[in-house]
PDB file of N, CA and C in Angstrom:
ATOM      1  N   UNK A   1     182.147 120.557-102.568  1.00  0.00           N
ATOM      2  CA  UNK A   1     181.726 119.779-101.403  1.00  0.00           C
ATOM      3  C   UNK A   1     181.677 120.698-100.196  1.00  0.00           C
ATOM      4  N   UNK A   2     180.464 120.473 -99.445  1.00  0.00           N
ATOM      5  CA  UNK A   2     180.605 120.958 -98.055  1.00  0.00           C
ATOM      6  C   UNK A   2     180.568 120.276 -97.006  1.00  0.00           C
ATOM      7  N   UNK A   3     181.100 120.431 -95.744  1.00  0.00           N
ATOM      8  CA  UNK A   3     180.311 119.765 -94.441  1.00  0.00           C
ATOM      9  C   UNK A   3     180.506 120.659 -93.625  1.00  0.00           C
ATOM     10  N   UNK A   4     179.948 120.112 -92.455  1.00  0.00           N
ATOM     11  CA  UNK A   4     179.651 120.902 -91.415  1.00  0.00           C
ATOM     12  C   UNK A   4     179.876 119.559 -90.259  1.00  0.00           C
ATOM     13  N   UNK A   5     180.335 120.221 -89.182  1.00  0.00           N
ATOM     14  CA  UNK A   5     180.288 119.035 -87.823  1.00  0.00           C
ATOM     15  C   UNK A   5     179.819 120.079 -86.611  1.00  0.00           C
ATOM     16  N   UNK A   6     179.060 119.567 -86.121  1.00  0.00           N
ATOM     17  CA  UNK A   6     178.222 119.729 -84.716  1.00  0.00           C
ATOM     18  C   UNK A   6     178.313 119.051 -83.357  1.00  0.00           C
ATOM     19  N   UNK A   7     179.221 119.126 -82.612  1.00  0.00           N
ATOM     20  CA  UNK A   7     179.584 118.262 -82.267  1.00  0.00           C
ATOM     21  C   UNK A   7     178.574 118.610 -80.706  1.00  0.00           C
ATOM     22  N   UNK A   8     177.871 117.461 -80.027  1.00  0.00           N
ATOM     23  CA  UNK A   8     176.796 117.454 -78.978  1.00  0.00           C
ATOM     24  C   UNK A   8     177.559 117.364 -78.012  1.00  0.00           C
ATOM     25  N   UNK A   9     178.410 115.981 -77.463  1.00  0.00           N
ATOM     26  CA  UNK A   9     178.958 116.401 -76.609  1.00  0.00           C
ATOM     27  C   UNK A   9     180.582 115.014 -77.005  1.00  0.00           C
ATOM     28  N   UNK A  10     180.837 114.499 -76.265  1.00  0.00           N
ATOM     29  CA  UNK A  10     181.983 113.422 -76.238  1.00  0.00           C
ATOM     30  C   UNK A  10     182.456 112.663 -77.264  1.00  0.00           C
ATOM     31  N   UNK A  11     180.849 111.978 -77.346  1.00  0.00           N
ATOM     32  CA  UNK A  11     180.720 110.751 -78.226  1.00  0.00           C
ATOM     33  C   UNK A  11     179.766 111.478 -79.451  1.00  0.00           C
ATOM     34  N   UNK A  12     179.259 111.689 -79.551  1.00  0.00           N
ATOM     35  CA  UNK A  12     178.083 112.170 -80.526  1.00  0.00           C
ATOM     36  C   UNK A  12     178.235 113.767 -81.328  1.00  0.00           C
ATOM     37  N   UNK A  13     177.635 113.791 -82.692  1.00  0.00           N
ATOM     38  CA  UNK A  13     177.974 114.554 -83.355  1.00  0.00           C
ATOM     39  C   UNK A  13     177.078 114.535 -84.808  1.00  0.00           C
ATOM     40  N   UNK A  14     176.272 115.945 -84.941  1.00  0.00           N
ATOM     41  CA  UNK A  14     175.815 115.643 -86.082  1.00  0.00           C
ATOM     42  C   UNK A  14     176.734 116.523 -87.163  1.00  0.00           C
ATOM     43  N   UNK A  15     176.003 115.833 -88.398  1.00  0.00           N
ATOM     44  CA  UNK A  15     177.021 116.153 -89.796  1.00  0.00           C
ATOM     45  C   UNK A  15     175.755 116.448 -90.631  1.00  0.00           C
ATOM     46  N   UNK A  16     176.070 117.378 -91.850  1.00  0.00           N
ATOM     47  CA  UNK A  16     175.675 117.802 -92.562  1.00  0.00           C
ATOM     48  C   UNK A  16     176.437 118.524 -93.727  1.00  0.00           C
ATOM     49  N   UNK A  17     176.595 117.628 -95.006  1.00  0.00           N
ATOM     50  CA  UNK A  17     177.238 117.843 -95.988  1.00  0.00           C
ATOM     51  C   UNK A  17     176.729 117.537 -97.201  1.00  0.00           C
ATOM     52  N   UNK A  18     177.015 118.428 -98.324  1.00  0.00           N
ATOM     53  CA  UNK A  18     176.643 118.473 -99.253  1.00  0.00           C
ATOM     54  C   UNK A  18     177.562 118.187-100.532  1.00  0.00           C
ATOM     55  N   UNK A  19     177.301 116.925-101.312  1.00  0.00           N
ATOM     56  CA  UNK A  19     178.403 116.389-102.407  1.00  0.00           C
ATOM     57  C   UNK A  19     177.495 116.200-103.714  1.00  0.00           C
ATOM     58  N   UNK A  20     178.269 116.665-104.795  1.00  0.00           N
ATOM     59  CA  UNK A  20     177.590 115.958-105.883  1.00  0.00           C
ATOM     60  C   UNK A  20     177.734 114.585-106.301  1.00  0.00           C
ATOM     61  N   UNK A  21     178.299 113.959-105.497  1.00  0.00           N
ATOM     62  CA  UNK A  21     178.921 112.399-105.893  1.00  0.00           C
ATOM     63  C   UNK A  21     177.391 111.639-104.985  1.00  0.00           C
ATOM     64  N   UNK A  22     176.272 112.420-104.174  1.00  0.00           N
ATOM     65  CA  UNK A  22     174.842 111.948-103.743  1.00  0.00           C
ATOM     66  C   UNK A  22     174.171 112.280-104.475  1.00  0.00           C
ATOM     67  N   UNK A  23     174.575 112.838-105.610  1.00  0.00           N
ATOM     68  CA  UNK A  23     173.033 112.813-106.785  1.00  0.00           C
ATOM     69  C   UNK A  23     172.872 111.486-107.482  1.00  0.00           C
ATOM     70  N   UNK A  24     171.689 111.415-107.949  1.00  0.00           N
ATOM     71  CA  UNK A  24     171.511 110.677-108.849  1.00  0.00           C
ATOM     72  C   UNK A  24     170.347 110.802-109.416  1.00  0.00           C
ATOM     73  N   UNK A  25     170.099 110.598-110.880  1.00  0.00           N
ATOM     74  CA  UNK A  25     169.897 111.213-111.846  1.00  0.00           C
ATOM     75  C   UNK A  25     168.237 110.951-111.320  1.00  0.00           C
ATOM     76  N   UNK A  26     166.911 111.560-111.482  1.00  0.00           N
ATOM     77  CA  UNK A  26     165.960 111.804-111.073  1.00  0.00           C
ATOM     78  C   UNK A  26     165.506 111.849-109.857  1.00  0.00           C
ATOM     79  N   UNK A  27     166.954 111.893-108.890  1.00  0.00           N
ATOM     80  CA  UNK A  27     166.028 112.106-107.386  1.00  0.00           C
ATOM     81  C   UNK A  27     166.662 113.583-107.135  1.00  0.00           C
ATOM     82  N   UNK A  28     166.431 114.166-106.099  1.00  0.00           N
ATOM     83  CA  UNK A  28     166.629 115.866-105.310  1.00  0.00           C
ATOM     84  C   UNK A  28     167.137 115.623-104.481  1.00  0.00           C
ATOM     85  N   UNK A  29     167.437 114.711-103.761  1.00  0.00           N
ATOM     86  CA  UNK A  29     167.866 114.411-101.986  1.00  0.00           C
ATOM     87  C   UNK A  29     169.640 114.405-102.308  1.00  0.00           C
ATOM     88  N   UNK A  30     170.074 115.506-102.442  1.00  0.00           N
ATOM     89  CA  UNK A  30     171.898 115.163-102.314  1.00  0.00           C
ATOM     90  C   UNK A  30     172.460 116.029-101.248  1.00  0.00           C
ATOM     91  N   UNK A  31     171.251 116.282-100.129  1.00  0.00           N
ATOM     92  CA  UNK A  31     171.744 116.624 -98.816  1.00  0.00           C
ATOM     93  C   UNK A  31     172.078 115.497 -97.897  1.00  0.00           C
ATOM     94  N   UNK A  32     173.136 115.674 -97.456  1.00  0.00           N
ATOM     95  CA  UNK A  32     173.070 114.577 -96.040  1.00  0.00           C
ATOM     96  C   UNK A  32     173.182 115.070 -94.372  1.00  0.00           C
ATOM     97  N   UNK A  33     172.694 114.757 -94.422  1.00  0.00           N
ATOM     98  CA  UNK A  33     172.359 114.263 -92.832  1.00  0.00           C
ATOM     99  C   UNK A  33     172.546 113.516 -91.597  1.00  0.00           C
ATOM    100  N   UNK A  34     173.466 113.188 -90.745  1.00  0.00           N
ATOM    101  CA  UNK A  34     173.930 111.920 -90.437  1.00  0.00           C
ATOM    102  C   UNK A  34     174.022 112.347 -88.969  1.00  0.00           C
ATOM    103  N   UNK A  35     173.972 111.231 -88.241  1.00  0.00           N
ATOM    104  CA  UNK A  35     174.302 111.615 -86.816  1.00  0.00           C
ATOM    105  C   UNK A  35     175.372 110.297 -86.745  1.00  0.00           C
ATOM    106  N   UNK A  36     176.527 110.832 -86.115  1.00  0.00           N
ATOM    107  CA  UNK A  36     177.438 109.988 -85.571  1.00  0.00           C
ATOM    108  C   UNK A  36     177.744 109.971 -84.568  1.00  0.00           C
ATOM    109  N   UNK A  37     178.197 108.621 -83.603  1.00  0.00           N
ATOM    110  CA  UNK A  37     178.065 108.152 -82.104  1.00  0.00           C
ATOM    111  C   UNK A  37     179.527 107.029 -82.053  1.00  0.00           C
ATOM    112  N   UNK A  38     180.535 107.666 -81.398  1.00  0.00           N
ATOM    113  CA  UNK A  38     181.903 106.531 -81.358  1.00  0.00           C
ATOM    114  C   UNK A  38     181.657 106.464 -79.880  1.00  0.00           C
ATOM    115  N   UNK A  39     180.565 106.163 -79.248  1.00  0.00           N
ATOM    116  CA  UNK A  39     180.507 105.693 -77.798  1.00  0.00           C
ATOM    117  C   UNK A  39     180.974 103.965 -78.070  1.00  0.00           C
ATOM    118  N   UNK A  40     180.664 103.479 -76.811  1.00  0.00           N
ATOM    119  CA  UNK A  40     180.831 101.826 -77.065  1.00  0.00           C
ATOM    120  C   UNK A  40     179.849 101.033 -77.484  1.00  0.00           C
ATOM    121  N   UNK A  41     179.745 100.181 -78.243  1.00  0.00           N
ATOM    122  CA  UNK A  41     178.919  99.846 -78.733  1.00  0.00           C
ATOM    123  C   UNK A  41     177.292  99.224 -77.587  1.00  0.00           C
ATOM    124  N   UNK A  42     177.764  99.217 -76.271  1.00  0.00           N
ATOM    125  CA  UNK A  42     176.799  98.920 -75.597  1.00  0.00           C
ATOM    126  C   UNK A  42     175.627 100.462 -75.051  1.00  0.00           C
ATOM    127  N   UNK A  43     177.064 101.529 -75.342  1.00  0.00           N
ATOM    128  CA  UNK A  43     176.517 102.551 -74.695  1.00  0.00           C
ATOM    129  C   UNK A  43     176.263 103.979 -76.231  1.00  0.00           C
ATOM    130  N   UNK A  44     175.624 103.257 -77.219  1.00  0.00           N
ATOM    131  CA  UNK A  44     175.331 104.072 -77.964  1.00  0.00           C
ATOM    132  C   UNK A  44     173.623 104.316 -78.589  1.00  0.00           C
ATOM    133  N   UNK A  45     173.538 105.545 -78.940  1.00  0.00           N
ATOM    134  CA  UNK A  45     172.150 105.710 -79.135  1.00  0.00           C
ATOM    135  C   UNK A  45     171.155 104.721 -80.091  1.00  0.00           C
ATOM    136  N   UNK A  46     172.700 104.281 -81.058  1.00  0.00           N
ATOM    137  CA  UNK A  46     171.754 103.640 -81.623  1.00  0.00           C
ATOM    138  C   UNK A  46     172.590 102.398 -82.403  1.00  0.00           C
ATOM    139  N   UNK A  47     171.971 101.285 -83.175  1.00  0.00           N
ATOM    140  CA  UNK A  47     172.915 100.199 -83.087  1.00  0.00           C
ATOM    141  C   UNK A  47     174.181 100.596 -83.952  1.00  0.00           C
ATOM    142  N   UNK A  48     174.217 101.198 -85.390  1.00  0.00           N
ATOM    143  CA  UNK A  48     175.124 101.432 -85.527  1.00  0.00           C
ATOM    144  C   UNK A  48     175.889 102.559 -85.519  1.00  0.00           C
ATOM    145  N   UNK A  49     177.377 103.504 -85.756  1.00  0.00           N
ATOM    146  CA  UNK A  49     178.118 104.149 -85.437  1.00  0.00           C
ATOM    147  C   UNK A  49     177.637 105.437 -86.272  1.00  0.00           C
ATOM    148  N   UNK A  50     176.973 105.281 -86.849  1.00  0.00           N
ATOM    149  CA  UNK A  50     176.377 106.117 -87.593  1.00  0.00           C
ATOM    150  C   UNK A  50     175.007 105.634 -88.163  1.00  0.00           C
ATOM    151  N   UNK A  51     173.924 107.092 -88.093  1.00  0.00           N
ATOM    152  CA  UNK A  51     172.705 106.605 -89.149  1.00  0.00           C
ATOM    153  C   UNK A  51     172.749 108.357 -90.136  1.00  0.00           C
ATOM    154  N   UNK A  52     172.709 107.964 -91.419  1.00  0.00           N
ATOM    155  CA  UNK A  52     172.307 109.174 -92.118  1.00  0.00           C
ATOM    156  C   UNK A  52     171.572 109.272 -93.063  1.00  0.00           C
ATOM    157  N   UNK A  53     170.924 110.172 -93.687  1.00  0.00           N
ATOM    158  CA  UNK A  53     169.717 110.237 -94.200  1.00  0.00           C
ATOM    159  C   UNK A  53     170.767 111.400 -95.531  1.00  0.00           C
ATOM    160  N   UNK A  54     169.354 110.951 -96.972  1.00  0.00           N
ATOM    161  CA  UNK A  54     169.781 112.289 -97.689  1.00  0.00           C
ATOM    162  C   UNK A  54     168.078 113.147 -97.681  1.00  0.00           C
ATOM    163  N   UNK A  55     168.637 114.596 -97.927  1.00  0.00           N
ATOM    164  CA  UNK A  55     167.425 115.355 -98.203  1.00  0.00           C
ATOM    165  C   UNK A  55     167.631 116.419 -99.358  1.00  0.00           C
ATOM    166  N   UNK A  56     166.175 116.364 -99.988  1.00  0.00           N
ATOM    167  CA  UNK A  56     166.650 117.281-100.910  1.00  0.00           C
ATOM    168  C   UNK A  56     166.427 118.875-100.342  1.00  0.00           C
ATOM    169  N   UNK A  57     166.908 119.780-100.804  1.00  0.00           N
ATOM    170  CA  UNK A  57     167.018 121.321-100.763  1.00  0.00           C
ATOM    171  C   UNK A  57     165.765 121.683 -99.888  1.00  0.00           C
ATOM    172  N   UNK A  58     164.667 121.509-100.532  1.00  0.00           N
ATOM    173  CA  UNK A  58     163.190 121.650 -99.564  1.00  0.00           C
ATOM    174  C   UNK A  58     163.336 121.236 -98.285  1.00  0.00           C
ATOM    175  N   UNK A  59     163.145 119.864 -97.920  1.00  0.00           N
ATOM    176  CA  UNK A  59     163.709 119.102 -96.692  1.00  0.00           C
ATOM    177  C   UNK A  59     164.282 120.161 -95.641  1.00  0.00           C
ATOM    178  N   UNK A  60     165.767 120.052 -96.609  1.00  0.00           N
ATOM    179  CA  UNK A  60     166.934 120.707 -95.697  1.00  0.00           C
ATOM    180  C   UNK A  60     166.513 121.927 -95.089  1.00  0.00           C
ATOM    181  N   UNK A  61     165.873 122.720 -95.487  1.00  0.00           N
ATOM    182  CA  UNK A  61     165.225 124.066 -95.566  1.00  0.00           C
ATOM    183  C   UNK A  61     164.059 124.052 -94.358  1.00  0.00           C
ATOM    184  N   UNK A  62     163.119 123.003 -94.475  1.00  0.00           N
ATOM    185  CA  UNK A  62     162.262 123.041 -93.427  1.00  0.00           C
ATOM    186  C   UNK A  62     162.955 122.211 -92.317  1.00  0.00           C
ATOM    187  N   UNK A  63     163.771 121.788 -92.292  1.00  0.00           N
ATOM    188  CA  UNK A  63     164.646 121.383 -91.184  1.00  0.00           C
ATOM    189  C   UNK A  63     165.219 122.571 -90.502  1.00  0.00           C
ATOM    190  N   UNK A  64     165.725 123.121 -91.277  1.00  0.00           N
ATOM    191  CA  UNK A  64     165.994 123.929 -90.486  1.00  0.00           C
ATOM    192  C   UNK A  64     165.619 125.168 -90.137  1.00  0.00           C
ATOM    193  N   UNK A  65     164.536 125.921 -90.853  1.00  0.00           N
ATOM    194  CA  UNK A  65     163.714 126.741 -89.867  1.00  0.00           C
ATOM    195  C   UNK A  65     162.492 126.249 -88.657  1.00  0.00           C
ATOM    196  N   UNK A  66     162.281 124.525 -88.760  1.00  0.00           N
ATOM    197  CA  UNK A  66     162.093 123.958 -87.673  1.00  0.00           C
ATOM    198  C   UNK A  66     163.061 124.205 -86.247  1.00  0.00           C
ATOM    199  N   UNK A  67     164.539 123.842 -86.872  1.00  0.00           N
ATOM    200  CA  UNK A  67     165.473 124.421 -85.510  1.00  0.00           C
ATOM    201  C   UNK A  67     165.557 125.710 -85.302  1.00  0.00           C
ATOM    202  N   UNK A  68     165.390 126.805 -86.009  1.00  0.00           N
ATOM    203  CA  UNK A  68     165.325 128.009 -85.833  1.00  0.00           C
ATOM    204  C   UNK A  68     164.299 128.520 -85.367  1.00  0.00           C
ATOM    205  N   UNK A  69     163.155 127.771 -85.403  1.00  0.00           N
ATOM    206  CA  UNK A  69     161.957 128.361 -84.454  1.00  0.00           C
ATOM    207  C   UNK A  69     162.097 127.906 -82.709  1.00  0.00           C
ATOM    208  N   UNK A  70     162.680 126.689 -83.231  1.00  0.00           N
ATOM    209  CA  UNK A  70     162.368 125.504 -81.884  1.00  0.00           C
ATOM    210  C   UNK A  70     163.464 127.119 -80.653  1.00  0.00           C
ATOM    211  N   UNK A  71     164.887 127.132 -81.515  1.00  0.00           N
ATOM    212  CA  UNK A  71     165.809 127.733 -81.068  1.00  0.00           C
ATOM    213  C   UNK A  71     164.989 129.276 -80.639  1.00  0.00           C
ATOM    214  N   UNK A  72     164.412 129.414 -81.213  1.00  0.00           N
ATOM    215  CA  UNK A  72     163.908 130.951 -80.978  1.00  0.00           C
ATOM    216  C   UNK A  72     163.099 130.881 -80.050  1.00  0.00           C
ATOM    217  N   UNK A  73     161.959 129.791 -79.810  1.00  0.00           N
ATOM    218  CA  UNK A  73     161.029 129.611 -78.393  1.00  0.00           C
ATOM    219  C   UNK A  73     161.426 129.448 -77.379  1.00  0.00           C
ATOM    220  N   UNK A  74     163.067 128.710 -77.458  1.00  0.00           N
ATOM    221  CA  UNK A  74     163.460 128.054 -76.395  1.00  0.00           C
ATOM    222  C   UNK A  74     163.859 129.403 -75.813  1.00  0.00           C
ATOM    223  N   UNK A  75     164.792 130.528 -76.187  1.00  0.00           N
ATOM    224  CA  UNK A  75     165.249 131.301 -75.676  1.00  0.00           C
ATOM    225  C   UNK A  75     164.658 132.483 -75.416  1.00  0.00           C
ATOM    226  N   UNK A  76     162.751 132.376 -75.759  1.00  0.00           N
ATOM    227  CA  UNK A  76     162.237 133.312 -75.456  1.00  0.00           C
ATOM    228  C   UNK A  76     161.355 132.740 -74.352  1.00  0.00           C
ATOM    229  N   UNK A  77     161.280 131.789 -73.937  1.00  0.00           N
ATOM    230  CA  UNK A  77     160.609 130.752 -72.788  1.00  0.00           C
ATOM    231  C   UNK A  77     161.284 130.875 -71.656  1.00  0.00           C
ATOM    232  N   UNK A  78     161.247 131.478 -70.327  1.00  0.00           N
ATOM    233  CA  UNK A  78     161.922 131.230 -69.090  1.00  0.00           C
ATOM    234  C   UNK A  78     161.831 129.462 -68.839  1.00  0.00           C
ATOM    235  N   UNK A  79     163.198 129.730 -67.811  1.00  0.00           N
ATOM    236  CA  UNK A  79     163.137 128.313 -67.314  1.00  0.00           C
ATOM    237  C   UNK A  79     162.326 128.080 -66.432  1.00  0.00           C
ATOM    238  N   UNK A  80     161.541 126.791 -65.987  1.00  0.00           N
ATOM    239  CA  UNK A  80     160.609 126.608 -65.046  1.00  0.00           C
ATOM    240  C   UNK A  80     161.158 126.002 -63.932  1.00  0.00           C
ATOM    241  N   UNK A  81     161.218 127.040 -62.406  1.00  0.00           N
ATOM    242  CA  UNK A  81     161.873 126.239 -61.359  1.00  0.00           C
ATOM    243  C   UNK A  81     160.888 125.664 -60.446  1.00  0.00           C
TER     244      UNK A  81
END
């Protein structure tokens, strides 16, 4: 098993972990994905305390050289005053 926590700022936090107890037998998706939010329930992003997704290996992969580009433009982009 793996995870990982990311934590954004107070309330919010993404996760990303990997279990074999999310396989199942003809699908690929036993990545997860989840964003979690223990704000108050009036003041959260979204209705419940968590939403998470599974992805398989591919997915996960273009996910994240999506953030690795996004991350790489951002810090080669001046700020605009």
């Amino acid at each position: 098993m793996m995870e990982k926590f990311i934590k954004i700022d107070e309330t919010v936090r993404f996760e990303v972990s990997f279990s074999v107890l999310n396989r199942e037998e003809g699908f690929e998706d036993d990545i997860r994905f989840a964003i979690a939010d223990t704000a108050p329930p009036d003041m959260r992003m979204f209705e419940a305390n968590e939403i998470g997704i599974l992805l398989t290996p591919a997915q996960a992969e273009q996910l994240a050289a999506a953030l690795l580009e996004a991350a790489r433009l951002s810090r080669a982009t001046p700020l605009i005053e």
